[in-house]
N, C-alpha and C. Protein backbone atom coordinates (compact mmCIF):
# COMPACT_ATOMS: atom_id res chain seq x y z
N UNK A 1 -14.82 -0.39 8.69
CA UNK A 1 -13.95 -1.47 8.30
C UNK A 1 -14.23 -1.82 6.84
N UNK A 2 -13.23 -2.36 6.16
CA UNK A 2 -13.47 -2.81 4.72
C UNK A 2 -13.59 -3.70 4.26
N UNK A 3 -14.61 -4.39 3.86
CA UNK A 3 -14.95 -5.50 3.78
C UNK A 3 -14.76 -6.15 1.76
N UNK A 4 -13.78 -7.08 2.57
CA UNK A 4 -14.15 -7.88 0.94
C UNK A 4 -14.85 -8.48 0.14
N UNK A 5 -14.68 -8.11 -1.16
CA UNK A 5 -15.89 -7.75 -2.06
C UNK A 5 -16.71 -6.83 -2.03
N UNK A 6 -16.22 -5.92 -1.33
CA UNK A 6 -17.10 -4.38 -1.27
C UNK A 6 -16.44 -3.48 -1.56
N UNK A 7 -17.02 -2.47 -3.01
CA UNK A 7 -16.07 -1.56 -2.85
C UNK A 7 -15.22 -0.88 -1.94
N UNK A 8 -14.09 -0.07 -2.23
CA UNK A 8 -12.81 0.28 -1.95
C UNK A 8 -12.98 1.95 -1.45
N UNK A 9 -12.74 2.67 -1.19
CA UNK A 9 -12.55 4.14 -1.07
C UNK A 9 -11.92 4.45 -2.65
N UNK A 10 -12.22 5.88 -2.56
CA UNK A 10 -11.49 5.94 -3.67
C UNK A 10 -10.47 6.29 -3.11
N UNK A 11 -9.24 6.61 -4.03
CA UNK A 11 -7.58 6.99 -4.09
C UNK A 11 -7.27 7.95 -5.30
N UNK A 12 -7.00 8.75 -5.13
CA UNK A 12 -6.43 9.92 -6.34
C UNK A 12 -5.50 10.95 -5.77
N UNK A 13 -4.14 10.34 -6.22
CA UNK A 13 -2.69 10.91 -5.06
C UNK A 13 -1.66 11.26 -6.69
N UNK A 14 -0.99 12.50 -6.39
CA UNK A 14 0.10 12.88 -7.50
C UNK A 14 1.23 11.31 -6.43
N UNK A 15 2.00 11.36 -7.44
CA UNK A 15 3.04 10.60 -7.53
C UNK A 15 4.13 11.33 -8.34
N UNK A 16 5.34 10.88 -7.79
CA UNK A 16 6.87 11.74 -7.66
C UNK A 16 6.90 11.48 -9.64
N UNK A 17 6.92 10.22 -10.16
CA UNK A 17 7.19 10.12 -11.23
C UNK A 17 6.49 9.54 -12.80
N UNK A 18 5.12 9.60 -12.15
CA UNK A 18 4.39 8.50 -12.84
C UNK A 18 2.92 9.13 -13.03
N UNK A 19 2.61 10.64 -13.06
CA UNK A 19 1.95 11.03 -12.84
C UNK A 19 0.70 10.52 -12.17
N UNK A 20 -0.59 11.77 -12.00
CA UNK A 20 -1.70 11.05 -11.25
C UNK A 20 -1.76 9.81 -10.76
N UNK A 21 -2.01 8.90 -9.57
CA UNK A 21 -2.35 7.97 -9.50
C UNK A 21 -3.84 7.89 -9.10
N UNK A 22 -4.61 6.86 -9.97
CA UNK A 22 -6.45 7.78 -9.31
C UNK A 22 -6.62 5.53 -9.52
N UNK A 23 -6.96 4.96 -8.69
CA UNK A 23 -7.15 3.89 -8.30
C UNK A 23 -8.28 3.48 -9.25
N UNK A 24 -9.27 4.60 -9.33
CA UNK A 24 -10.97 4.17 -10.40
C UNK A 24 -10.28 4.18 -11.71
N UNK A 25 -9.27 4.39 -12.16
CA UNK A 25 -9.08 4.09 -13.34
C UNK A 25 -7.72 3.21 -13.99
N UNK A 26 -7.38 2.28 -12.52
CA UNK A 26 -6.30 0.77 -12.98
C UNK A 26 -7.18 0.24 -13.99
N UNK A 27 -6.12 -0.32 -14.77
CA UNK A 27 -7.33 -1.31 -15.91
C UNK A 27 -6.15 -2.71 -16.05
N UNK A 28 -5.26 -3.29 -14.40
CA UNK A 28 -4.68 -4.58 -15.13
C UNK A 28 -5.74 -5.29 -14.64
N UNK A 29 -5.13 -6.32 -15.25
CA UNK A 29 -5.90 -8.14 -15.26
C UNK A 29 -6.23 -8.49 -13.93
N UNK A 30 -5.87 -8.48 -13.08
CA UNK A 30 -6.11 -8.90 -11.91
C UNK A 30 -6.59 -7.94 -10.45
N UNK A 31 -6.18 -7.03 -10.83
CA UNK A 31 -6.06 -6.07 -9.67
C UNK A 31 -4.79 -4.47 -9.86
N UNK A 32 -4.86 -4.08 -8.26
CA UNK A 32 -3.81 -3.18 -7.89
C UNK A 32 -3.29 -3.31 -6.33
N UNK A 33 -1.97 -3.40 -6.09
CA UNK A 33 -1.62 -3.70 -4.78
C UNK A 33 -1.65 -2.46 -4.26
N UNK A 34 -1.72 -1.52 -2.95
CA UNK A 34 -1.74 -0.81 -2.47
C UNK A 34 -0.91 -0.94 -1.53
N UNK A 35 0.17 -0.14 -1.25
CA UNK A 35 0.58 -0.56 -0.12
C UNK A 35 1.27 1.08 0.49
N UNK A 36 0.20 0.91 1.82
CA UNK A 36 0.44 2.14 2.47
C UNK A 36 1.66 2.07 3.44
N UNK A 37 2.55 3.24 3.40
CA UNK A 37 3.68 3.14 4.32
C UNK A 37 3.51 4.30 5.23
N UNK A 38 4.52 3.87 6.13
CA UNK A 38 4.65 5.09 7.24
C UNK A 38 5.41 7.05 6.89
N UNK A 39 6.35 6.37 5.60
CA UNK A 39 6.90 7.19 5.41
C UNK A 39 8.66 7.24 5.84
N UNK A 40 8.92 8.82 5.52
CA UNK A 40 10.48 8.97 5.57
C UNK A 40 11.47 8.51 6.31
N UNK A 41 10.73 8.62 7.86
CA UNK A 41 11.02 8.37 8.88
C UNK A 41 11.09 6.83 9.10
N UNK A 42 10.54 6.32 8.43
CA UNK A 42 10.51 4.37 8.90
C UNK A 42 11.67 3.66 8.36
N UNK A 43 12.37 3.26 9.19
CA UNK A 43 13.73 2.52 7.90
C UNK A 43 13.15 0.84 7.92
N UNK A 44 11.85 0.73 8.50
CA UNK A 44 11.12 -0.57 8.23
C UNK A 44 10.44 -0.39 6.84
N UNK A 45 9.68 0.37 6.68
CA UNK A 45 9.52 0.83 5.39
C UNK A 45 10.10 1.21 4.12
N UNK A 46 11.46 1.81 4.51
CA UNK A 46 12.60 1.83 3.44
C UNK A 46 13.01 -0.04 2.66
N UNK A 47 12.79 -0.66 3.64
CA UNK A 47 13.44 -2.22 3.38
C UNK A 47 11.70 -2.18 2.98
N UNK A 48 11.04 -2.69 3.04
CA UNK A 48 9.69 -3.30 2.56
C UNK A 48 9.55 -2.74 1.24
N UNK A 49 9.63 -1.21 1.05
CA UNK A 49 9.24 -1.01 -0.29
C UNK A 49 10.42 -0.77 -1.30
N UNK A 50 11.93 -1.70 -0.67
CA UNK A 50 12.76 -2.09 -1.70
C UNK A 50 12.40 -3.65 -2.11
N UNK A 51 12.31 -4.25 -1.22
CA UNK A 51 11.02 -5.58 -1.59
C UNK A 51 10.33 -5.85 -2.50
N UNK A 52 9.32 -4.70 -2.37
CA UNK A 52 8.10 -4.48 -2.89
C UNK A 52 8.70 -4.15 -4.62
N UNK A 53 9.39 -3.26 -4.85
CA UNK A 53 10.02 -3.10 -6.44
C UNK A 53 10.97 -4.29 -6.44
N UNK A 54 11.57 -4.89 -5.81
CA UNK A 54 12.20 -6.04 -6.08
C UNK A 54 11.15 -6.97 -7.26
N UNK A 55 10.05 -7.16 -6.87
CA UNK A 55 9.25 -7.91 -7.06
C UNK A 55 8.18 -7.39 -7.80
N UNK A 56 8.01 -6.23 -8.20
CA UNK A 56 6.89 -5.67 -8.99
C UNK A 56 6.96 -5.85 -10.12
N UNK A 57 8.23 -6.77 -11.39
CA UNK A 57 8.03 -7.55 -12.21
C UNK A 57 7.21 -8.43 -12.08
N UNK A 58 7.20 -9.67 -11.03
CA UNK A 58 6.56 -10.78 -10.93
C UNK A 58 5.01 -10.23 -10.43
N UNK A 59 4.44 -9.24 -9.74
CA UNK A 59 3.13 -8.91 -9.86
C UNK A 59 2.62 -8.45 -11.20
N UNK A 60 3.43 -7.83 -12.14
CA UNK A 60 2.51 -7.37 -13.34
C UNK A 60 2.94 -8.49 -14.27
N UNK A 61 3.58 -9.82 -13.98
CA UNK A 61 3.48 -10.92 -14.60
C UNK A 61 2.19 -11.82 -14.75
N UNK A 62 1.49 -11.52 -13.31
CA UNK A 62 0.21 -12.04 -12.60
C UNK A 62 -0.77 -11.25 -12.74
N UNK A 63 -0.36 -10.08 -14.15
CA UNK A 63 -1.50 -8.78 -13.74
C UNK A 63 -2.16 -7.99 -12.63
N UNK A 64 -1.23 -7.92 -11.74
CA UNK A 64 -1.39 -6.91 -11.09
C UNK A 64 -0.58 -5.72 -11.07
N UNK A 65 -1.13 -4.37 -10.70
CA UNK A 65 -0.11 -3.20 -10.57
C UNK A 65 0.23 -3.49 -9.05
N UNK A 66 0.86 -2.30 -9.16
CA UNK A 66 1.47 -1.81 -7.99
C UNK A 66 1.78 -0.35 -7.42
N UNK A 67 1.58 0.28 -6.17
CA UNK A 67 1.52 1.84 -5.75
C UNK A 67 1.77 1.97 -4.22
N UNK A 68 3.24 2.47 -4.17
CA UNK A 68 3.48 2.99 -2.41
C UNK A 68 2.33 4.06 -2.06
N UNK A 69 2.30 4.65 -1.28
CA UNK A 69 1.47 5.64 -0.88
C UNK A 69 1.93 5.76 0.24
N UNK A 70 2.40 7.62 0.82
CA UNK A 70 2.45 7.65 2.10
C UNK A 70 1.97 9.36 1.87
N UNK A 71 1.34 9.59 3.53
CA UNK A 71 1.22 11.03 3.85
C UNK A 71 2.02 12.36 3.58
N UNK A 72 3.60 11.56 3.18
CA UNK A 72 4.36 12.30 3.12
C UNK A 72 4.24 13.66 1.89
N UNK A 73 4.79 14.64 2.42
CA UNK A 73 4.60 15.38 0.98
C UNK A 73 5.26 15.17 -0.05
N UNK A 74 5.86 16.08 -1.20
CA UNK A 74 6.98 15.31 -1.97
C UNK A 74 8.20 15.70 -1.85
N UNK A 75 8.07 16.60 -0.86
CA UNK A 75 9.97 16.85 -0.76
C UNK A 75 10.44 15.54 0.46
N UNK A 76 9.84 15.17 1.07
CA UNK A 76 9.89 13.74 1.92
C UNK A 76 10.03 12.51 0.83
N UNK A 77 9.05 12.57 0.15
CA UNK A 77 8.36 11.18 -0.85
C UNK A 77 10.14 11.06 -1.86
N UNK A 78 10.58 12.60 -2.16
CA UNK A 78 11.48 12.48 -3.30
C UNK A 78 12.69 12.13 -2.64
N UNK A 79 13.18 12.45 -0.89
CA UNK A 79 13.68 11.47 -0.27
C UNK A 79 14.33 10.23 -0.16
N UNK A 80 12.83 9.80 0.15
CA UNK A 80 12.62 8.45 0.10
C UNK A 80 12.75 7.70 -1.15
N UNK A 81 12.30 8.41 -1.96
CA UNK A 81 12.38 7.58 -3.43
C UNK A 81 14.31 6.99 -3.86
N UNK A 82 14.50 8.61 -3.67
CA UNK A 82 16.29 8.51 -3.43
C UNK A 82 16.91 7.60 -2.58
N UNK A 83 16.44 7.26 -1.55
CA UNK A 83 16.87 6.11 -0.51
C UNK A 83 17.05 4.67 -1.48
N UNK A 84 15.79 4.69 -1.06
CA UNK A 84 15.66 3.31 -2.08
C UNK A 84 16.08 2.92 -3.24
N UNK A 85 16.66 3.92 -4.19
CA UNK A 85 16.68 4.19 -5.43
C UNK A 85 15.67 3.71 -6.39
N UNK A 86 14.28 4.13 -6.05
CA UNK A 86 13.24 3.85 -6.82
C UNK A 86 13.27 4.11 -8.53
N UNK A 87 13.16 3.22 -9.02
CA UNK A 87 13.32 3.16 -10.96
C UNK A 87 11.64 3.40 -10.91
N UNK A 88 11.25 1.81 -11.07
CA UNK A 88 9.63 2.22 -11.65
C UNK A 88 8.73 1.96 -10.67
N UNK A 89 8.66 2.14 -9.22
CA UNK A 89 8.03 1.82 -8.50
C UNK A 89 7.42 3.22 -8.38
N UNK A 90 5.99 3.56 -8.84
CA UNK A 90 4.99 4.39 -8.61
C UNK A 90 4.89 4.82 -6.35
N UNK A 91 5.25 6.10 -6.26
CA UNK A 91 5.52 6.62 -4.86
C UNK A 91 4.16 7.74 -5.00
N UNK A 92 3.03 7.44 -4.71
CA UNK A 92 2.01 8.20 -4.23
C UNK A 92 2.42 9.22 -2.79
N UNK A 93 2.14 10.35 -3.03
CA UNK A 93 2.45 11.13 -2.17
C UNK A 93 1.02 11.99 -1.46
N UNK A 94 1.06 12.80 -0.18
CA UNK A 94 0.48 13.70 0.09
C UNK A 94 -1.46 12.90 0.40
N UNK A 95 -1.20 12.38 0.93
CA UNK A 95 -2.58 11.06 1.38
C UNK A 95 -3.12 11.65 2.35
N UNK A 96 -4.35 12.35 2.26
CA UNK A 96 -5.38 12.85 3.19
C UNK A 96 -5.41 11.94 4.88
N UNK A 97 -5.88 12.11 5.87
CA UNK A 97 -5.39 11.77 6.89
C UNK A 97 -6.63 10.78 6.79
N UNK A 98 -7.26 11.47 6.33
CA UNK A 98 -8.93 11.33 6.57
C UNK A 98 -9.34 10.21 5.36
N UNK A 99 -8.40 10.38 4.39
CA UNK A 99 -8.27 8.77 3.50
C UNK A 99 -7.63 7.40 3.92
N UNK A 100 -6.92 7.78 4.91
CA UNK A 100 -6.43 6.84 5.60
C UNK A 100 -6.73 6.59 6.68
N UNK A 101 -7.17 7.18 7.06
CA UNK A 101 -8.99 6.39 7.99
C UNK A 101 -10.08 5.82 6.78
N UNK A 102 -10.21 5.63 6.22
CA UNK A 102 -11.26 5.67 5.10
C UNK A 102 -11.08 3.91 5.00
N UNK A 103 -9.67 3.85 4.67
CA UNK A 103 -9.20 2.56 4.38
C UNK A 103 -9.22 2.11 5.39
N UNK A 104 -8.98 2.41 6.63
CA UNK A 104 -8.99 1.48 7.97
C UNK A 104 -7.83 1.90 8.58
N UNK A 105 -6.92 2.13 8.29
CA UNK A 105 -5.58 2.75 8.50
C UNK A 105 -5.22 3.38 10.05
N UNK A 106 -4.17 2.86 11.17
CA UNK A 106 -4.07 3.26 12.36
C UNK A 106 -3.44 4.89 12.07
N UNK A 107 -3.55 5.69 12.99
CA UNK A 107 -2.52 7.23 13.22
C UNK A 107 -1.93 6.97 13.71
N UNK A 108 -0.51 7.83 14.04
CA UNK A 108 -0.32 7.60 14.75
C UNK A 108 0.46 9.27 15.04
N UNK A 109 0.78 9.53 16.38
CA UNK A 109 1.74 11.06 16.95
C UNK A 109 2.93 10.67 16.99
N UNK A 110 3.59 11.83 16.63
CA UNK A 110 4.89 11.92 16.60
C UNK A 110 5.60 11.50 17.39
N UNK A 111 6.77 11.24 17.88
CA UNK A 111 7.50 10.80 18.76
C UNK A 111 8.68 11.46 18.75
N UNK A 112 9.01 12.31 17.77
CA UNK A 112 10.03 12.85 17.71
C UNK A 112 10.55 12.41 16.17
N UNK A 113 12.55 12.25 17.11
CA UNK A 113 13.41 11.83 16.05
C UNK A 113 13.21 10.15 15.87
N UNK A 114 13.13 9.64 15.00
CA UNK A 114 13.71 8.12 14.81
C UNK A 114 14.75 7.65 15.56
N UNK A 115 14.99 6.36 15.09
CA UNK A 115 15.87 5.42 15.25
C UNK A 115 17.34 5.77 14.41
N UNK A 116 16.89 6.57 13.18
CA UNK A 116 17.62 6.73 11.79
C UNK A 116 17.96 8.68 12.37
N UNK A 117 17.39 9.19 13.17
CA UNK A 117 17.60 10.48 13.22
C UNK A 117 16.34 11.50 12.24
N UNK A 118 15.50 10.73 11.46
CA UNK A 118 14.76 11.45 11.00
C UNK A 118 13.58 11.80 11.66
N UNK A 119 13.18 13.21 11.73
CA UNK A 119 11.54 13.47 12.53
C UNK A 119 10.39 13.04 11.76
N UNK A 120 9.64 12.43 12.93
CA UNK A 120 8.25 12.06 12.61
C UNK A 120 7.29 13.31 12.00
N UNK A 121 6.37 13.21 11.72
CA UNK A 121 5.20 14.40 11.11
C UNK A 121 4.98 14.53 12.30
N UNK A 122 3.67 15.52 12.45
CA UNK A 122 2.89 15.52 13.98
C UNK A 122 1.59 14.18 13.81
N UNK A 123 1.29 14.36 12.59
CA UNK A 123 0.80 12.79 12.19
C UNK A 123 0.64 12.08 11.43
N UNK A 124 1.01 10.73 11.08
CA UNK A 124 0.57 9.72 10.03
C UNK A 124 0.17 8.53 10.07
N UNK A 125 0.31 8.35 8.98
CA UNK A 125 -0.46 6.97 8.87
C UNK A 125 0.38 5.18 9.35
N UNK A 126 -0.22 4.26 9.55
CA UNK A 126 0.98 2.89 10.06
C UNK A 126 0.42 2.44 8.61
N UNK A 127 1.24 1.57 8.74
CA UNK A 127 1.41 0.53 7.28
C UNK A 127 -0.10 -0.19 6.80
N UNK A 128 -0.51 -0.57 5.22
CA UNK A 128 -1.73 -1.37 4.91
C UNK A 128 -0.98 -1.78 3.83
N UNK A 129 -1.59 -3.08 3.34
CA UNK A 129 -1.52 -3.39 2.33
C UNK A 129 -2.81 -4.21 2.18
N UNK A 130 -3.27 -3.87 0.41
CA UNK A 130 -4.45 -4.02 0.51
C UNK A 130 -4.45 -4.51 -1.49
N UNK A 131 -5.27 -5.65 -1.72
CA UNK A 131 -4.86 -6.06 -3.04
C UNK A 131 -6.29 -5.49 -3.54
N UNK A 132 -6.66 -4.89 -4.49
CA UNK A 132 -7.86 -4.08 -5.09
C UNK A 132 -8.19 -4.65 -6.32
N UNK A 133 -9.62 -5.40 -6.42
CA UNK A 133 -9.69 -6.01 -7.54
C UNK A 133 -9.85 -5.21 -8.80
N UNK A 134 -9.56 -5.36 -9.95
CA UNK A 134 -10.27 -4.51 -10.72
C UNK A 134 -11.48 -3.51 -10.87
N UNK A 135 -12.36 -4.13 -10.50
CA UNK A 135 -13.92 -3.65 -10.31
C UNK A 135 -13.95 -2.63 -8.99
N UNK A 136 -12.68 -2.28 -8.64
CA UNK A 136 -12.17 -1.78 -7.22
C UNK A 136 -13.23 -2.36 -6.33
N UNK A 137 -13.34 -3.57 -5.97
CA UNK A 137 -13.46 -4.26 -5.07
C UNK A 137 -12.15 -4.89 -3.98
N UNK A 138 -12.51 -4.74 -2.68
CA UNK A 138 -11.44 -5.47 -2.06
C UNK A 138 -11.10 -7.20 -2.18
N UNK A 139 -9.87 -7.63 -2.46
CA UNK A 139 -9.44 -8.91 -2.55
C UNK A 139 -8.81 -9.71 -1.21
N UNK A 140 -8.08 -8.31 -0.76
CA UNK A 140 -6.92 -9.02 0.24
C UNK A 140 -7.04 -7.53 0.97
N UNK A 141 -6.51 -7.86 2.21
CA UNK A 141 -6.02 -6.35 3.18
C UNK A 141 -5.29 -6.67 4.50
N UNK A 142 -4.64 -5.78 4.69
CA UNK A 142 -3.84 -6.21 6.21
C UNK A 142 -3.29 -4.54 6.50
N UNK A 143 -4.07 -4.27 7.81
CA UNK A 143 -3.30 -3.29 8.11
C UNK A 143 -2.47 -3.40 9.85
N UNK A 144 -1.57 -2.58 10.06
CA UNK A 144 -0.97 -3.05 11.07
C UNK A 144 -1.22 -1.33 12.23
N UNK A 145 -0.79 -1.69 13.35
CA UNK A 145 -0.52 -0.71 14.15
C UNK A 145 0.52 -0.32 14.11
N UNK A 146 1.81 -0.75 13.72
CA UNK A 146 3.40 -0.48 14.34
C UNK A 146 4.04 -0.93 12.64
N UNK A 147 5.00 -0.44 12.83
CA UNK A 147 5.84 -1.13 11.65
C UNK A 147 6.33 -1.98 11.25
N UNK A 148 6.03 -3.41 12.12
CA UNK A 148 7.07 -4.59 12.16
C UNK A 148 5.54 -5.34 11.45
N UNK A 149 5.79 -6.54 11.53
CA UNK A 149 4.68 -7.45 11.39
C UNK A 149 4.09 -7.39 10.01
N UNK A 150 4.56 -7.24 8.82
CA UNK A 150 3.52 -6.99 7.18
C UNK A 150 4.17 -8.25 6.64
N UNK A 151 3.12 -8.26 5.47
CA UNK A 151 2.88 -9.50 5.13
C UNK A 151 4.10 -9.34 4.37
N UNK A 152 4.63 -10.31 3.59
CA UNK A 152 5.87 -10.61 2.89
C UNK A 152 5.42 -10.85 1.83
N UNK A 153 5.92 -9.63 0.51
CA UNK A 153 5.58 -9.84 -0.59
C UNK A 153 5.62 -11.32 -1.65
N UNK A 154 7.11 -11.47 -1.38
CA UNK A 154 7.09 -12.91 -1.98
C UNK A 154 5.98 -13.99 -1.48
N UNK A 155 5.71 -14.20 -0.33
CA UNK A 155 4.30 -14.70 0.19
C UNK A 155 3.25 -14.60 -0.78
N UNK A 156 3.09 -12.97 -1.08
CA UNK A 156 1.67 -12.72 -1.87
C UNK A 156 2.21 -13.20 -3.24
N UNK A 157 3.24 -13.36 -3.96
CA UNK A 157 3.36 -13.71 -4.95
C UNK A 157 2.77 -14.84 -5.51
N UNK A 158 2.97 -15.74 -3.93
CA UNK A 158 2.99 -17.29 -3.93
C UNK A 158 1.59 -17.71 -4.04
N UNK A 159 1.25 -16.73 -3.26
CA UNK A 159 -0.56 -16.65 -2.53
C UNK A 159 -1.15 -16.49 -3.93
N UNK A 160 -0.86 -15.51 -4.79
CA UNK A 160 -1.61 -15.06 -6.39
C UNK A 160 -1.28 -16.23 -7.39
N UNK A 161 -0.76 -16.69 -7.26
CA UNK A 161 -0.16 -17.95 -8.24
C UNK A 161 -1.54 -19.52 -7.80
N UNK A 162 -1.48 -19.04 -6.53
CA UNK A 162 -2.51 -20.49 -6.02
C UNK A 162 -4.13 -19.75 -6.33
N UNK A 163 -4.38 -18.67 -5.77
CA UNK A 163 -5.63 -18.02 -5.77
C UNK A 163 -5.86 -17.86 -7.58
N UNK A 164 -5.23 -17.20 -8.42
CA UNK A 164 -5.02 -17.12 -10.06
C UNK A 164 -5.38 -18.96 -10.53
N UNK A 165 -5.13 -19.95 -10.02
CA UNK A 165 -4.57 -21.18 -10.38
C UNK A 165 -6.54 -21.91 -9.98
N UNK A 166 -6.93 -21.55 -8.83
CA UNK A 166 -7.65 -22.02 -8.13
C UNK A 166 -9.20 -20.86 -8.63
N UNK A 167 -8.86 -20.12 -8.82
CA UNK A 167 -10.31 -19.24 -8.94
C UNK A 167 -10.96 -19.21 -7.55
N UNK A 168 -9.72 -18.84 -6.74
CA UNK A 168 -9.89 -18.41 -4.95
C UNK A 168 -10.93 -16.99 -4.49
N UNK A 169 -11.76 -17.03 -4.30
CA UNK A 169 -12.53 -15.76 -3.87
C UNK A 169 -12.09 -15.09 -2.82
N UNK A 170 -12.26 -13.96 -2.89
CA UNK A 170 -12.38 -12.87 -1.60
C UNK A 170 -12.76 -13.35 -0.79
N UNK A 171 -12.34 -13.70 0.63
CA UNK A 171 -12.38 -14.12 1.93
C UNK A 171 -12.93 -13.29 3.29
N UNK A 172 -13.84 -13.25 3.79
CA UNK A 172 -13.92 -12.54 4.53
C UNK A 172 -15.09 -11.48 4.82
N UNK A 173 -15.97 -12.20 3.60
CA UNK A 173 -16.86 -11.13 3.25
C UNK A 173 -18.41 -11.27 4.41
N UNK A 174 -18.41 -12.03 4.87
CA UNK A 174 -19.46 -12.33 5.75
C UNK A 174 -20.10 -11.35 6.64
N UNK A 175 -20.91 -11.01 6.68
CA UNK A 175 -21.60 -9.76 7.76
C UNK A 175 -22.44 -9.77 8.40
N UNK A 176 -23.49 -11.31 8.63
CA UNK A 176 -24.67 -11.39 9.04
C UNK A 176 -23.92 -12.17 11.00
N UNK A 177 -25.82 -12.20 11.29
CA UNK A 177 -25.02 -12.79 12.70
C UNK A 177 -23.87 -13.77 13.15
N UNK A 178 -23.41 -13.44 13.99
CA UNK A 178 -22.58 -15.14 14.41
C UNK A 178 -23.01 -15.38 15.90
C-alpha cells in the first residue's frame, strides 16, 4: 500500500505526444496528478479524462502537472486520444502490469466486448488517481475497483486551493499501532 509522504514508485511511460513521461523528473510547483485509467474500452473513462483536460489549465495554475496513463498500447492510447480529442493532455501509454500493482492498482479479466462494443485486454488495470508531490512523495491517492465512483476533478481543484491556502499536509501517513 502507499503511504503518504512516502515515496512513490517510479513511472517512466512513452506518451502518444509529449514525449517520455518519467515522473523522477516533474519539476512543477506543487506536484503531478496521475491519473490511471482503464483504457479504450471504458466510456467511463473517455468522460473523466475529457474532465480531466477540461481542467488541466486550472491545475498548472496551482502548479501542478498532469498525466493519463493506461496499459493500453499506442494503437489503443492513439484511439482514445482521438475520442476525446486530446490537444495537450499528456496520454502515457503501455504501463507494466506489475507497475500497477506497485501503485496499489486493482486487475482486472476481460469480460469480453463492452457496453460501447469495444474488447477488453485479457488484462488491466481499474482507475487511480494519485497527486505526487514534487519530492515524488505521495500527497493524495484514491484507487477504485470498478469504474464508477472517482473523485471529481473540479473537487480537487477546490481541495488544492484550500490545502495551497492552508499549508494542509499529507494525510494519512500514520503506521504505528492502533
Amino acid at each position: 500500500m502507499l503511504m503518504p509522504r512516502q515515496k512513490t514508485p517510479g513511472l517512466t511511460l512513452p506518451t502518444l505526444d509529449h514525449g517520455e513521461f518519467d515522473l523522477a523528473s516533474q519539476t512543477p510547483e506543487r506536484g503531478t496528478i496521475v491519473c490511471f485509467f482503464r483504457g479504450l474500452h471504458c466510456p467511463v473513462c473517455a468522460n473523466y479524462l475529457i474532465e480531466l483536460q477540461k481542467l488541466q489549465d486550472k491545475f498548472a495554475e496551482r502548479g501542478v502537472n498532469v498525466v493519463a496513463v493506461s496499459s493500453d498500447n499506442e494503437e489503443r492510447s492513439r484511439l482514445m486520444a482521438d475520442k476525446i480529442e486530446a490537444k495537450s493532455l499528456p496520454i502515457a501509454y503501455d504501463l507494466p502490469l506489475q507497475v500497477a500493482r506497485d501503485w496499489g492498482l486493482y486487475i482486472s479479466t476481460s469480460r469480453g466486448k463492452t457496453s460501447i462494443g469495444i474488447e477488453e485486454p485479457a488484462l488491466f488495470s481499474e482507475p487511480g488517481l494519485f497527486l505526487v508531490s514534487p519530492d515524488q512523495t505521495l500527497y493524495f491517492g484514491s484507487v477504485q475497483t470498478m469504474p464508477f465512483m472517482r473523485p471529481h476533478f473540479s473537487e480537487l481543484v477546490g481541495a488544492l486551493d484550500f490545502a495551497i491556502a492552508n499549508n494542509y499536509p499529507a494525510r494519512g501517513e500514520y503506521t504505528g499501532e492502533v
